[in-house]
PDB file of N, CA and C in Angstrom:
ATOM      1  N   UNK A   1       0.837  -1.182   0.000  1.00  0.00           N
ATOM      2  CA  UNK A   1       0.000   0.000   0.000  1.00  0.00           C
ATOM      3  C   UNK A   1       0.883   1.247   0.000  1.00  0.00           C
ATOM      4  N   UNK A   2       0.373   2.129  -0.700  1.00  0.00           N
ATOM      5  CA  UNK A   2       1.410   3.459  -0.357  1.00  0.00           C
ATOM      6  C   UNK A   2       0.685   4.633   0.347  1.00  0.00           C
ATOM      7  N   UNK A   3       1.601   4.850   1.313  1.00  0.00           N
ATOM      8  CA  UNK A   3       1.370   6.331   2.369  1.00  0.00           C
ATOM      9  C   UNK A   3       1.971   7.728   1.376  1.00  0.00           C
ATOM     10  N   UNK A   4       0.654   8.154   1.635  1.00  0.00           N
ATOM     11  CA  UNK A   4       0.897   9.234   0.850  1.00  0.00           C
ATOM     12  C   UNK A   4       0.783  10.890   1.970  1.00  0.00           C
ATOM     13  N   UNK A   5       1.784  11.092   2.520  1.00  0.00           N
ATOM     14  CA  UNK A   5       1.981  11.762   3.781  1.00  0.00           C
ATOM     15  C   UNK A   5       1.423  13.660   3.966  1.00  0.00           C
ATOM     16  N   UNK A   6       0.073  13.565   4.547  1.00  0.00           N
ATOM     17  CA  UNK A   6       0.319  12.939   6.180  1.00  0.00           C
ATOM     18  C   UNK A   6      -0.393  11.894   6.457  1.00  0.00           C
ATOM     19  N   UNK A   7      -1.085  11.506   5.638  1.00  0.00           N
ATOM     20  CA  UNK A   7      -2.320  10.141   5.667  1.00  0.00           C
ATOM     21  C   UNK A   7      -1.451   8.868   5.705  1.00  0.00           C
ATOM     22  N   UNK A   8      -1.806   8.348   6.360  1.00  0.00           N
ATOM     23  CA  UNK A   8      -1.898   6.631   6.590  1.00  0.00           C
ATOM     24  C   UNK A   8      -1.581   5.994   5.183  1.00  0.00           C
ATOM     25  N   UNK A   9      -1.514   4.834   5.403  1.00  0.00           N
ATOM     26  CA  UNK A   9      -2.152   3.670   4.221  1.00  0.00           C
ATOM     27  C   UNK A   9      -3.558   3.652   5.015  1.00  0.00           C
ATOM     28  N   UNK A  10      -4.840   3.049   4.456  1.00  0.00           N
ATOM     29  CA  UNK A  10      -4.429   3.110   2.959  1.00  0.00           C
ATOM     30  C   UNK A  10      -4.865   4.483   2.436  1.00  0.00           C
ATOM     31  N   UNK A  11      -4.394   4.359   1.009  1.00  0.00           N
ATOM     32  CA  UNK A  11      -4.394   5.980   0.616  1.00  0.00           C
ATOM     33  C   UNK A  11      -5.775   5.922  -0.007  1.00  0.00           C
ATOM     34  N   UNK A  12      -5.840   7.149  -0.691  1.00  0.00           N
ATOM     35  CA  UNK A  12      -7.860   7.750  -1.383  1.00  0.00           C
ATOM     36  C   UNK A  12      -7.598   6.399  -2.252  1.00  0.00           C
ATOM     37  N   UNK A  13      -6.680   6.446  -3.339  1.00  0.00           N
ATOM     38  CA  UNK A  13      -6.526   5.364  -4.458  1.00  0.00           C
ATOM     39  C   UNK A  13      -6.881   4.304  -4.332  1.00  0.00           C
ATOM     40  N   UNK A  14      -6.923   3.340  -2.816  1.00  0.00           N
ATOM     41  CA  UNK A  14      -6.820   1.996  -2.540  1.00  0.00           C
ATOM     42  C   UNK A  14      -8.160   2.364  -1.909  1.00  0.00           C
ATOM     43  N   UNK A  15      -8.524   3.101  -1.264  1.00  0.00           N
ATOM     44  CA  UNK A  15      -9.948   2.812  -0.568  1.00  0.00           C
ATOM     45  C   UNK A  15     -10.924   2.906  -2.041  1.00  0.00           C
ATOM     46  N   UNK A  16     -10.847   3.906  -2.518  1.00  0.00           N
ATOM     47  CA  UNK A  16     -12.060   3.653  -4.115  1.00  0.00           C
ATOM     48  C   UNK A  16     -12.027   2.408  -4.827  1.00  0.00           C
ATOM     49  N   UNK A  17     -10.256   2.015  -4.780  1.00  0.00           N
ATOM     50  CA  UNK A  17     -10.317   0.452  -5.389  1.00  0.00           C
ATOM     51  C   UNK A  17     -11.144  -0.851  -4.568  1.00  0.00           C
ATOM     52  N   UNK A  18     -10.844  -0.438  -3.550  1.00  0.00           N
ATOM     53  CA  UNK A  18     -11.622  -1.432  -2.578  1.00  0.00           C
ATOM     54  C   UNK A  18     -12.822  -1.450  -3.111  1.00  0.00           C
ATOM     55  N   UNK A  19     -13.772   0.049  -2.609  1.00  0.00           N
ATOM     56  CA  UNK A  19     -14.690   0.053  -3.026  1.00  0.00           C
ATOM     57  C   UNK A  19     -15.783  -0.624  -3.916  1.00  0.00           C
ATOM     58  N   UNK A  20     -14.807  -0.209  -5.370  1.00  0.00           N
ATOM     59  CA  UNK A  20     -15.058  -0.875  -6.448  1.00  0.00           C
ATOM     60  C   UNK A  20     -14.887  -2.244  -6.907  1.00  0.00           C
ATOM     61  N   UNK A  21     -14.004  -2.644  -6.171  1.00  0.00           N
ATOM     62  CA  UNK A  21     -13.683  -4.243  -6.081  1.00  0.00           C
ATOM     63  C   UNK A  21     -15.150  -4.823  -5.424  1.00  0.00           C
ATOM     64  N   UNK A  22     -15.277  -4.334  -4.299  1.00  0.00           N
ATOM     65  CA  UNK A  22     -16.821  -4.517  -3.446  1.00  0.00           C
ATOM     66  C   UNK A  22     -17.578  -4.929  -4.486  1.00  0.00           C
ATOM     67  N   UNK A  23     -18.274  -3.355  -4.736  1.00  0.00           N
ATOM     68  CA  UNK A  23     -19.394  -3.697  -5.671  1.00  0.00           C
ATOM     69  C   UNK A  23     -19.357  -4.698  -7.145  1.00  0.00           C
ATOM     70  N   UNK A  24     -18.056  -4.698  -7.662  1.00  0.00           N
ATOM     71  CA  UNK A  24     -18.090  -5.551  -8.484  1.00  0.00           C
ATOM     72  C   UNK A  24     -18.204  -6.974  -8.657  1.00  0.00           C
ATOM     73  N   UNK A  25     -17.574  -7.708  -7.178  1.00  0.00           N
ATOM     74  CA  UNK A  25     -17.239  -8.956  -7.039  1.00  0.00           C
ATOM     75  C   UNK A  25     -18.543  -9.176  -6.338  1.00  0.00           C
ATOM     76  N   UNK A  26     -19.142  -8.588  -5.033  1.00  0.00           N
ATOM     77  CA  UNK A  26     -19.854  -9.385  -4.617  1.00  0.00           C
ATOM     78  C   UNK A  26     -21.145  -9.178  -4.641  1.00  0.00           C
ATOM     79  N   UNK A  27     -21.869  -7.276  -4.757  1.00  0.00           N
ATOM     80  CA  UNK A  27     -22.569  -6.942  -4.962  1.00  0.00           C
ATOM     81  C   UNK A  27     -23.360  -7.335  -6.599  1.00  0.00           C
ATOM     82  N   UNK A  28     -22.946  -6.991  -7.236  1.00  0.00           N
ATOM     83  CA  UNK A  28     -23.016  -6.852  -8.986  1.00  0.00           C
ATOM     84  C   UNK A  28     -24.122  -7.855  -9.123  1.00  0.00           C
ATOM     85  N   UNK A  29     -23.548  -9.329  -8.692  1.00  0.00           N
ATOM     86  CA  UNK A  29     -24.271 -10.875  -9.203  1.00  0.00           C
ATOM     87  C   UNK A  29     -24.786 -10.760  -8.478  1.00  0.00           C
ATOM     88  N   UNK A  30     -25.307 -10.027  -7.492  1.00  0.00           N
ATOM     89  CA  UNK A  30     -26.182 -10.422  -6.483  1.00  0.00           C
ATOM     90  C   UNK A  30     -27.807  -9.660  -6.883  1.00  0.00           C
ATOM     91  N   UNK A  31     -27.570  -8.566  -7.341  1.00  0.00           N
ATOM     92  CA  UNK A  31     -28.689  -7.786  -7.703  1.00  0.00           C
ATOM     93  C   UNK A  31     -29.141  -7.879  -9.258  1.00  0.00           C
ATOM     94  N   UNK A  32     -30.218  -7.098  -9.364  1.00  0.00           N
ATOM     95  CA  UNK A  32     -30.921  -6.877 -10.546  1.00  0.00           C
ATOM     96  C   UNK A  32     -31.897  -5.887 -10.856  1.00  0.00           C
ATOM     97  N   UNK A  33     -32.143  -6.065 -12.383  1.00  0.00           N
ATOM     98  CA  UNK A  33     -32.944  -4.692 -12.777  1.00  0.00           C
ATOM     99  C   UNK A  33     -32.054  -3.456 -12.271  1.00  0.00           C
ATOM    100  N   UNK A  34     -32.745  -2.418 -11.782  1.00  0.00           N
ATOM    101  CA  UNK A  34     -32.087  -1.147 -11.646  1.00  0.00           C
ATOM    102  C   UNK A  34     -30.873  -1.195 -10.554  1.00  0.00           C
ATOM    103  N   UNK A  35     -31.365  -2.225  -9.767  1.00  0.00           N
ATOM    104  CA  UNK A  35     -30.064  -1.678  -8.591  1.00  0.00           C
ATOM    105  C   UNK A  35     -28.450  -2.067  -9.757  1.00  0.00           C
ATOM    106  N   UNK A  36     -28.964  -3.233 -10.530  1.00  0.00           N
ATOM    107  CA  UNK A  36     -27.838  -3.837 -11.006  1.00  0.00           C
ATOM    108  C   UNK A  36     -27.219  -2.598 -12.003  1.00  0.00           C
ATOM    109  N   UNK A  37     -28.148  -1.705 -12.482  1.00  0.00           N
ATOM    110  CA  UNK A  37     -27.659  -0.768 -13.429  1.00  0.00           C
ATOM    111  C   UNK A  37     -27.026   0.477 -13.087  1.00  0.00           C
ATOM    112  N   UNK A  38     -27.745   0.960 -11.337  1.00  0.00           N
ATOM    113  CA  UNK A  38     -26.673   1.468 -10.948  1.00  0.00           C
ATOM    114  C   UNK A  38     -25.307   1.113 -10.453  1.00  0.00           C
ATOM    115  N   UNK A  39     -25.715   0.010 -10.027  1.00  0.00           N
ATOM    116  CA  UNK A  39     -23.837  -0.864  -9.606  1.00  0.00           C
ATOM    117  C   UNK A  39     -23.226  -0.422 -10.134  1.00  0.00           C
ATOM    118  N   UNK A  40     -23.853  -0.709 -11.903  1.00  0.00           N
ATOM    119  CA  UNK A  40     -22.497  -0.729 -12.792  1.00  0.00           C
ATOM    120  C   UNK A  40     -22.149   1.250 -13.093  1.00  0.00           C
ATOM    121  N   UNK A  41     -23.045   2.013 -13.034  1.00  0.00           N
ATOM    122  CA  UNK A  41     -22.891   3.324 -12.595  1.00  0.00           C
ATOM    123  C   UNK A  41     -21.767   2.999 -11.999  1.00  0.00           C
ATOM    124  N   UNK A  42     -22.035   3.281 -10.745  1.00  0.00           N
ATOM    125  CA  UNK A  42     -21.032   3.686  -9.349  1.00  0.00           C
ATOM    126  C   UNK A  42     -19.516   2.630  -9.830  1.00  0.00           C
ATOM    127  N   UNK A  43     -19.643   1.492  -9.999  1.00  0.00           N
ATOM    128  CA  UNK A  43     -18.657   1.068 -10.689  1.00  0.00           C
ATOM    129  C   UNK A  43     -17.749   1.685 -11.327  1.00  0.00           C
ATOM    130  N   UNK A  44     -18.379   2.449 -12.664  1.00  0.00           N
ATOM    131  CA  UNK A  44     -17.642   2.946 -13.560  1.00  0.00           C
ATOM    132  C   UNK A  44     -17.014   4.197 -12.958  1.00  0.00           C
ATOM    133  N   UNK A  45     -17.893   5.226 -12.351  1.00  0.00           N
ATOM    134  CA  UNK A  45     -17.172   6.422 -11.709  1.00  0.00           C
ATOM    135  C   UNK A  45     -16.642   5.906 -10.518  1.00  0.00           C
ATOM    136  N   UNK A  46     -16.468   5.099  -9.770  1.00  0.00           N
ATOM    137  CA  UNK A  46     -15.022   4.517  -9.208  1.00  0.00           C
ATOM    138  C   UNK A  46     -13.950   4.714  -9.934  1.00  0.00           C
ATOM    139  N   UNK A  47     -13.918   3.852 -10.933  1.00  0.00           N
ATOM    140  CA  UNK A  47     -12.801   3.985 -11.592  1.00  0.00           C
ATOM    141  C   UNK A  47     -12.196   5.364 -12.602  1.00  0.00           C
ATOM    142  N   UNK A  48     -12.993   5.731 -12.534  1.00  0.00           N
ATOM    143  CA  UNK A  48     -13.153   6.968 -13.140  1.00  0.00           C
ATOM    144  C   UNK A  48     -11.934   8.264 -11.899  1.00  0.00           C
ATOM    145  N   UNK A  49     -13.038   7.774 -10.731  1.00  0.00           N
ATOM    146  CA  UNK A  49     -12.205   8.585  -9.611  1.00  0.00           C
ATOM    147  C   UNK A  49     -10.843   8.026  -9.509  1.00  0.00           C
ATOM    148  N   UNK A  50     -10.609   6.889  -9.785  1.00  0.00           N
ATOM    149  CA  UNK A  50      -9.301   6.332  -9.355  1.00  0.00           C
ATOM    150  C   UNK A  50      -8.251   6.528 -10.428  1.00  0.00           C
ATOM    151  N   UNK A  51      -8.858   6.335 -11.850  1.00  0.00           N
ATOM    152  CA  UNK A  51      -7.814   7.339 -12.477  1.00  0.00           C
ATOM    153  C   UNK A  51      -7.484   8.865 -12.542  1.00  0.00           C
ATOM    154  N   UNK A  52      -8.238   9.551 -12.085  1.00  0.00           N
ATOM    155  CA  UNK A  52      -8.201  10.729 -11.936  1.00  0.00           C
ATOM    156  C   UNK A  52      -7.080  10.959 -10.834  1.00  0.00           C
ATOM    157  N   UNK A  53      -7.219  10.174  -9.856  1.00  0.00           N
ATOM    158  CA  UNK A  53      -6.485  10.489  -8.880  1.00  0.00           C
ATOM    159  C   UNK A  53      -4.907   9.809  -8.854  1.00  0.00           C
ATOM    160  N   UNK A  54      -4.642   8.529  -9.547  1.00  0.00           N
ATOM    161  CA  UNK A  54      -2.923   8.227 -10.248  1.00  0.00           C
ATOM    162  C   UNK A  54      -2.860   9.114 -11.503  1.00  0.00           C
ATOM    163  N   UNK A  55      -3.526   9.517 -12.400  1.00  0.00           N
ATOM    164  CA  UNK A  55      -3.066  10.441 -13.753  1.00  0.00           C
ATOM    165  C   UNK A  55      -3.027  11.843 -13.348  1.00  0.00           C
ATOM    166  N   UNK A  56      -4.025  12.224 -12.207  1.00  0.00           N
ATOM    167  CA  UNK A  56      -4.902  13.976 -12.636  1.00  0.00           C
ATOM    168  C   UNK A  56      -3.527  14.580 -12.437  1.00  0.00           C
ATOM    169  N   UNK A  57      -2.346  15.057 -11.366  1.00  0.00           N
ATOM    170  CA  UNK A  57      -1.959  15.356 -11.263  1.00  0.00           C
ATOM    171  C   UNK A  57      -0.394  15.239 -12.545  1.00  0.00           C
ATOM    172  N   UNK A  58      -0.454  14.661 -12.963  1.00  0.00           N
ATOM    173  CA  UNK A  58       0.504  14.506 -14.274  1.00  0.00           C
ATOM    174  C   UNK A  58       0.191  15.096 -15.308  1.00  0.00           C
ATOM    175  N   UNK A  59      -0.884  14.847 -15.608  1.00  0.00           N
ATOM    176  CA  UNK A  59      -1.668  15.701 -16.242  1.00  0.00           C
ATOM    177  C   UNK A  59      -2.083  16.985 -16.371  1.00  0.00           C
ATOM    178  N   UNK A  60      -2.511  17.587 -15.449  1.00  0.00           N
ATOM    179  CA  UNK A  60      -2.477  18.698 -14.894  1.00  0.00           C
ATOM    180  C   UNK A  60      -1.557  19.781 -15.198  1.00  0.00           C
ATOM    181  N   UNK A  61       0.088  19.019 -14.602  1.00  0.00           N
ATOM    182  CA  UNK A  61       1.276  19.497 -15.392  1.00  0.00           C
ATOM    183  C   UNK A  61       1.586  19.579 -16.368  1.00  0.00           C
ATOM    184  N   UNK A  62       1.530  18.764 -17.340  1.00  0.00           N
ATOM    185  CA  UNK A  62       1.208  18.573 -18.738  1.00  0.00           C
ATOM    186  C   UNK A  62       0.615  19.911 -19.527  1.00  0.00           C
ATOM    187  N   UNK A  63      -0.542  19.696 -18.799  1.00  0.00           N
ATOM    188  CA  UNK A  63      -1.695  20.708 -19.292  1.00  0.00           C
ATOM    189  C   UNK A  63      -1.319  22.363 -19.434  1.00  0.00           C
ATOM    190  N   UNK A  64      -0.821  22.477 -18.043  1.00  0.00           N
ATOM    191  CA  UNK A  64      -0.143  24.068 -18.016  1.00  0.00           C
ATOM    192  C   UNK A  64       0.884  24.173 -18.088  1.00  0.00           C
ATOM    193  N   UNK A  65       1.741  23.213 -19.177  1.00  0.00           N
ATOM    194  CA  UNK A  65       2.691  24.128 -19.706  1.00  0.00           C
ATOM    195  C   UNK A  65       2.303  23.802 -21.260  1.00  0.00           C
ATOM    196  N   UNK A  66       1.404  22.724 -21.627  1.00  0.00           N
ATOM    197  CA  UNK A  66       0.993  23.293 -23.207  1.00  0.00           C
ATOM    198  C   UNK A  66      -0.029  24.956 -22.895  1.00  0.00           C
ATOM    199  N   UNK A  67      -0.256  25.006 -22.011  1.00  0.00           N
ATOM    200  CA  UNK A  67      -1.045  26.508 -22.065  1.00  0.00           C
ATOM    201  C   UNK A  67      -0.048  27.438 -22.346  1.00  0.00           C
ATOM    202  N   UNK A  68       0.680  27.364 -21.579  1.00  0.00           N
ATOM    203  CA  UNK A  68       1.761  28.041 -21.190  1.00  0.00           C
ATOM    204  C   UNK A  68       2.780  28.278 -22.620  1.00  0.00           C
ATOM    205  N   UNK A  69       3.130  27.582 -22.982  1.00  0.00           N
ATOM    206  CA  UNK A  69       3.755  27.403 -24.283  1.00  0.00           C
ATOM    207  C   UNK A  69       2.527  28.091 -25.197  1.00  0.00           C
ATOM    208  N   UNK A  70       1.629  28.186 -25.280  1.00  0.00           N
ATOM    209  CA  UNK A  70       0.295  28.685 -26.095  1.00  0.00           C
ATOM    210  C   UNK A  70       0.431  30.196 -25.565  1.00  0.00           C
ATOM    211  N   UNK A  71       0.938  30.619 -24.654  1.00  0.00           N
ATOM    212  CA  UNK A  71       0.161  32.039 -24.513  1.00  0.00           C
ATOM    213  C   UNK A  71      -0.816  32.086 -23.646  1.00  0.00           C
ATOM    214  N   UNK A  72      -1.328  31.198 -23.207  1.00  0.00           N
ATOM    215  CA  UNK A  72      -2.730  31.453 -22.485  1.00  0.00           C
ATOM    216  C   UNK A  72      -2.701  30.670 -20.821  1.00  0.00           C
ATOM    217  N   UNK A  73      -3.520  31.496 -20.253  1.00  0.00           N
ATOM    218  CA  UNK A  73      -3.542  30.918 -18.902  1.00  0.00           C
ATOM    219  C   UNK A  73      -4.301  29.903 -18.285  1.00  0.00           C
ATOM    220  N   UNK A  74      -5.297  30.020 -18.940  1.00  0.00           N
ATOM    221  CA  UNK A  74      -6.500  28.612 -18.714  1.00  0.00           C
ATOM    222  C   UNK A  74      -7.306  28.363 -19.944  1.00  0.00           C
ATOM    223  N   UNK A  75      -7.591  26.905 -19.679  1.00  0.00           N
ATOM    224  CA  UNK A  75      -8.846  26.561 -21.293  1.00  0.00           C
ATOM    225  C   UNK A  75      -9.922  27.625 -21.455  1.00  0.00           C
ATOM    226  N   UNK A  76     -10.654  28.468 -20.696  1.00  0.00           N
ATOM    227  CA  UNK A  76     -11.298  29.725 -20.900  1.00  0.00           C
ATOM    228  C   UNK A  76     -10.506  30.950 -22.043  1.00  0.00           C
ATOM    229  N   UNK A  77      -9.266  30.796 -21.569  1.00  0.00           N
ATOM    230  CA  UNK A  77      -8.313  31.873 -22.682  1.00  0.00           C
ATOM    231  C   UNK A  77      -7.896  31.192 -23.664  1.00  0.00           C
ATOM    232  N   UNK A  78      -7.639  29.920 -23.674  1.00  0.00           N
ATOM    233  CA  UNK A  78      -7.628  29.239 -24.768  1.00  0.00           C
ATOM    234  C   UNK A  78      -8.693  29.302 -25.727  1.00  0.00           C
ATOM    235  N   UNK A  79     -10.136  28.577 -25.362  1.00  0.00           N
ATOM    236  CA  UNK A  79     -10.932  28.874 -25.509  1.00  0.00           C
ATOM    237  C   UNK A  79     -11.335  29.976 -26.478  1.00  0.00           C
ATOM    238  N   UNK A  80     -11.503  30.733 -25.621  1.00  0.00           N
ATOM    239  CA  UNK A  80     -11.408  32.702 -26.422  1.00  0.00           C
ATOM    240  C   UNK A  80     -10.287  32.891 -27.495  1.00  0.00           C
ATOM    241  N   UNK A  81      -9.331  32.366 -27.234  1.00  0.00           N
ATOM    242  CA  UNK A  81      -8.429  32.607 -28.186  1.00  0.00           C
ATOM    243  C   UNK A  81      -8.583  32.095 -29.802  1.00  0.00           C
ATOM    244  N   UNK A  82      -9.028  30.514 -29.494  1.00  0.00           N
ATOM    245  CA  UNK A  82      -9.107  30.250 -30.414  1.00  0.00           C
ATOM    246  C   UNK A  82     -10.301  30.351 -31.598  1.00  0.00           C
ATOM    247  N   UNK A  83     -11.234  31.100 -30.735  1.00  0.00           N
ATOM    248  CA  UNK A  83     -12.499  31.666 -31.033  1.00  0.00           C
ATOM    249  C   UNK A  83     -12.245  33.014 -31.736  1.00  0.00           C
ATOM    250  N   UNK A  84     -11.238  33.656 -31.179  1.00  0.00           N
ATOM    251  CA  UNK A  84     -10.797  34.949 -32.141  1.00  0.00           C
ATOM    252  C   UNK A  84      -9.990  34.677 -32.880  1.00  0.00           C
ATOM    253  N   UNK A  85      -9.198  33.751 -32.940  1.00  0.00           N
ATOM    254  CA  UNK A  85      -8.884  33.672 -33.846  1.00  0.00           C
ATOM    255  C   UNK A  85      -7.061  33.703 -33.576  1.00  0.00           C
ATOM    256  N   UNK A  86      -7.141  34.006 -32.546  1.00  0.00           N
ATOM    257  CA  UNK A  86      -5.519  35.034 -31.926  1.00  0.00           C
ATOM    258  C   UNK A  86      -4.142  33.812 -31.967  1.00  0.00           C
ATOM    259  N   UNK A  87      -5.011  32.437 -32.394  1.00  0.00           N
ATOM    260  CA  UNK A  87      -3.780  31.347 -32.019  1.00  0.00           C
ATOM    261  C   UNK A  87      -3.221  30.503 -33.607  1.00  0.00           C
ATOM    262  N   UNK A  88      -2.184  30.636 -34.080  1.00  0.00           N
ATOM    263  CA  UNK A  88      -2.277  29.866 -35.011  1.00  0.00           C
ATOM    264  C   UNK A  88      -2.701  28.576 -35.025  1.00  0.00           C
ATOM    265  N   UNK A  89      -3.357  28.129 -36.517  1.00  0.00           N
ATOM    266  CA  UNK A  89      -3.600  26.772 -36.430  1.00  0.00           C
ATOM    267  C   UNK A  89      -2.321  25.905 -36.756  1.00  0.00           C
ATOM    268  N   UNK A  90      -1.580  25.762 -36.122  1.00  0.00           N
ATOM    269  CA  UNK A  90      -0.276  24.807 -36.551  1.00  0.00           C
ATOM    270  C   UNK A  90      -0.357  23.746 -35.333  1.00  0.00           C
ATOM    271  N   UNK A  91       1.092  22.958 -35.491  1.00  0.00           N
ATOM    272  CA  UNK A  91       1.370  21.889 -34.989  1.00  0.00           C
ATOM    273  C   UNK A  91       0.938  21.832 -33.264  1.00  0.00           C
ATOM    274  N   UNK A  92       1.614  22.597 -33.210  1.00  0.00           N
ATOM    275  CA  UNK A  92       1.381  23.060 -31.652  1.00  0.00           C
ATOM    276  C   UNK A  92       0.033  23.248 -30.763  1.00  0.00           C
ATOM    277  N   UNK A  93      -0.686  23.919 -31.521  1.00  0.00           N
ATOM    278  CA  UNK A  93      -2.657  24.005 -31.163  1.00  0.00           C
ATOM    279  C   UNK A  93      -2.347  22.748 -31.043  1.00  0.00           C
ATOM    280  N   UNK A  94      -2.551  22.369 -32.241  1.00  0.00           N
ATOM    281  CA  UNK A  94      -3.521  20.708 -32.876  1.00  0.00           C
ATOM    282  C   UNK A  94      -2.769  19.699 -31.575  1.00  0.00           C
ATOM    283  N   UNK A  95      -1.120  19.966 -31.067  1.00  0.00           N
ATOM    284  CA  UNK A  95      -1.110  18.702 -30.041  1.00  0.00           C
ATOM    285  C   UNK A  95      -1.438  19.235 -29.040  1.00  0.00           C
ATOM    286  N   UNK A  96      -1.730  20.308 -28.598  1.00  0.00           N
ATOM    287  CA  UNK A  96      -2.148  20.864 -26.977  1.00  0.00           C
ATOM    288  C   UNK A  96      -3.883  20.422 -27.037  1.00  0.00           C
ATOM    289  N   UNK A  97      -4.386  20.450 -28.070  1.00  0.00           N
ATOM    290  CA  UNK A  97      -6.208  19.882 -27.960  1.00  0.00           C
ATOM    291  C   UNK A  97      -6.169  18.756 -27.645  1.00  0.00           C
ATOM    292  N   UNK A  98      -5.313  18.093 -28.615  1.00  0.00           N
ATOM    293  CA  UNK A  98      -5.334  16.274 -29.102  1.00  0.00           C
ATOM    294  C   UNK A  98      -4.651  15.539 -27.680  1.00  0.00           C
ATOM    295  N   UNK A  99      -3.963  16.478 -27.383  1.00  0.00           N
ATOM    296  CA  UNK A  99      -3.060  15.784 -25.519  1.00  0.00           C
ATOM    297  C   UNK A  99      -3.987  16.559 -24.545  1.00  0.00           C
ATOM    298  N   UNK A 100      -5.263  17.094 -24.432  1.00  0.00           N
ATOM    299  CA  UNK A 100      -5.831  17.738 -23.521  1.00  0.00           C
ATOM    300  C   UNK A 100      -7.377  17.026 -23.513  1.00  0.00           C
ATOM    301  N   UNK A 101      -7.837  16.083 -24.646  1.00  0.00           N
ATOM    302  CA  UNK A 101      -8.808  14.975 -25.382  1.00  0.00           C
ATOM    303  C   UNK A 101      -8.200  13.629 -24.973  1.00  0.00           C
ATOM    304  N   UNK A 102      -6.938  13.728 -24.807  1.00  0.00           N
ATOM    305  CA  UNK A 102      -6.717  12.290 -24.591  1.00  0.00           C
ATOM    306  C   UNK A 102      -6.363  12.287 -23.226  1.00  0.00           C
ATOM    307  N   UNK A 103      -6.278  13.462 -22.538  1.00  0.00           N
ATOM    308  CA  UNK A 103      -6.285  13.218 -20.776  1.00  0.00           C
ATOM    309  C   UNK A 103      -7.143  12.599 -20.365  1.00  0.00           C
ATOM    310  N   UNK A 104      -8.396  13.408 -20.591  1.00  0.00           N
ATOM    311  CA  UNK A 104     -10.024  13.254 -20.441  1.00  0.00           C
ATOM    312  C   UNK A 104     -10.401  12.121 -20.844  1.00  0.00           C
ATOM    313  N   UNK A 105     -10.018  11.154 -22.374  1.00  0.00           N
ATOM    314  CA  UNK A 105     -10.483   9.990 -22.417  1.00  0.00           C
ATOM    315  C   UNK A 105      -9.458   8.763 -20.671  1.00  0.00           C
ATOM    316  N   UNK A 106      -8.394   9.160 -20.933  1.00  0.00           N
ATOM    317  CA  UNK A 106      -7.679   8.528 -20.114  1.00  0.00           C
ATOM    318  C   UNK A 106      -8.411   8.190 -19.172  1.00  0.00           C
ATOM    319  N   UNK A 107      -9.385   9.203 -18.979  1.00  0.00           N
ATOM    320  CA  UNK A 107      -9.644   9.488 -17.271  1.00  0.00           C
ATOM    321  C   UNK A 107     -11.051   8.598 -17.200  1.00  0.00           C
ATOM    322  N   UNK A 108     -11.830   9.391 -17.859  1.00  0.00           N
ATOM    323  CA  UNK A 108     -13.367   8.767 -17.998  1.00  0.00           C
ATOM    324  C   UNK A 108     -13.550   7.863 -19.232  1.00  0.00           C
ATOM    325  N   UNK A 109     -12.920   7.431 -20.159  1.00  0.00           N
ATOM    326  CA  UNK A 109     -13.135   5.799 -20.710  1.00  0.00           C
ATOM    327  C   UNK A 109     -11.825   5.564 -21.706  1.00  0.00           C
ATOM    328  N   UNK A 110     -10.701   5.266 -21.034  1.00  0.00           N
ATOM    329  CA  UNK A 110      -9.490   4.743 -21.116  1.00  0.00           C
ATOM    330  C   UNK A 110      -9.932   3.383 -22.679  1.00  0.00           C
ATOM    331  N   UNK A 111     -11.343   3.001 -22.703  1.00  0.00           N
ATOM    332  CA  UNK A 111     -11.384   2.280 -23.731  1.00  0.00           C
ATOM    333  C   UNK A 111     -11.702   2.745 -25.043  1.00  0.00           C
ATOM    334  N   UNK A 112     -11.837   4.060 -24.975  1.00  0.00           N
ATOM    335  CA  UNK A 112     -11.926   4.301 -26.500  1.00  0.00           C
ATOM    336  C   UNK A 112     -10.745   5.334 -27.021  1.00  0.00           C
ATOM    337  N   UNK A 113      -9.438   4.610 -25.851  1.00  0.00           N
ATOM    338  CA  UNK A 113      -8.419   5.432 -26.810  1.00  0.00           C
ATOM    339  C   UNK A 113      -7.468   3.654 -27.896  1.00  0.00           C
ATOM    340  N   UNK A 114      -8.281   2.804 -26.872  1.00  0.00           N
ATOM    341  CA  UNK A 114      -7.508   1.561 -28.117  1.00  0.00           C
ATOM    342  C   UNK A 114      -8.156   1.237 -29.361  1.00  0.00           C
ATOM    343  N   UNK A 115      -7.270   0.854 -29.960  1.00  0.00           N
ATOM    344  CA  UNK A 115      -8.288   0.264 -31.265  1.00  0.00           C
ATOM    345  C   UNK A 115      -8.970  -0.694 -31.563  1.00  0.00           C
ATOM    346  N   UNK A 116      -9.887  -0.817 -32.023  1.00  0.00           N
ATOM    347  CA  UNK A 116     -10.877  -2.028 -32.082  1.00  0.00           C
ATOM    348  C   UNK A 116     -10.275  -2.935 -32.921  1.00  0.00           C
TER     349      UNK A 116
END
């Protein structure tokens, strides 16, 4: 387990996994109709939270210095910017969107960045 200081083990990461381990293994087969459809809800944003919380912060970094390298201070000025027009369309835009699309898939469905 890893201590992530000043907290204990176990850390946020391992308790959501738990969590989700829970509902998946023992809850899931046990229910039906709607409860079973939220399971798989809460399921999915488990994991959802749990990548957020090993990637977000890498990411994050990532993120503000393609801003940063852009000129702009947050996706709002980005945003605006690229709405006026103020940013070229070259190499650089196109990988700060395309690496700022593929955080977000990372995070909330890691399966539609593989190929079928």
């Amino acid at each position: 387990m890893t201590r992530t200081p000043p907290h204990d083990v176990p850390a946020a990461a391992e308790l959501v996994a738990a969590v989700r381990d829970f509902l998946e293994t023992d809850v899931l087969p046990a229910v039906e109709g709607r409860v079973r459809y939220h399971t798989r809800v809460a399921i999915n944003v488990l994991g959802m939270v749990e990548r957020e919380i090993e990637l977000g912060p890498a990411q994050a970094e990532r993120h503000a210095a393609s801003l940063a390298a852009l000129g702009v201070a947050d996706d709002a000025e980005l945003a605006a910017a690229v709405r006026e027009g103020r940013l070229a369309d070259d190499g650089a835009l196109m990988a700060a969107l395309e690496q700022a699309v593929r955080a977000k898939l990372e995070v909330a469905n890691p399966g539609y960045l593989t190929p079928e």
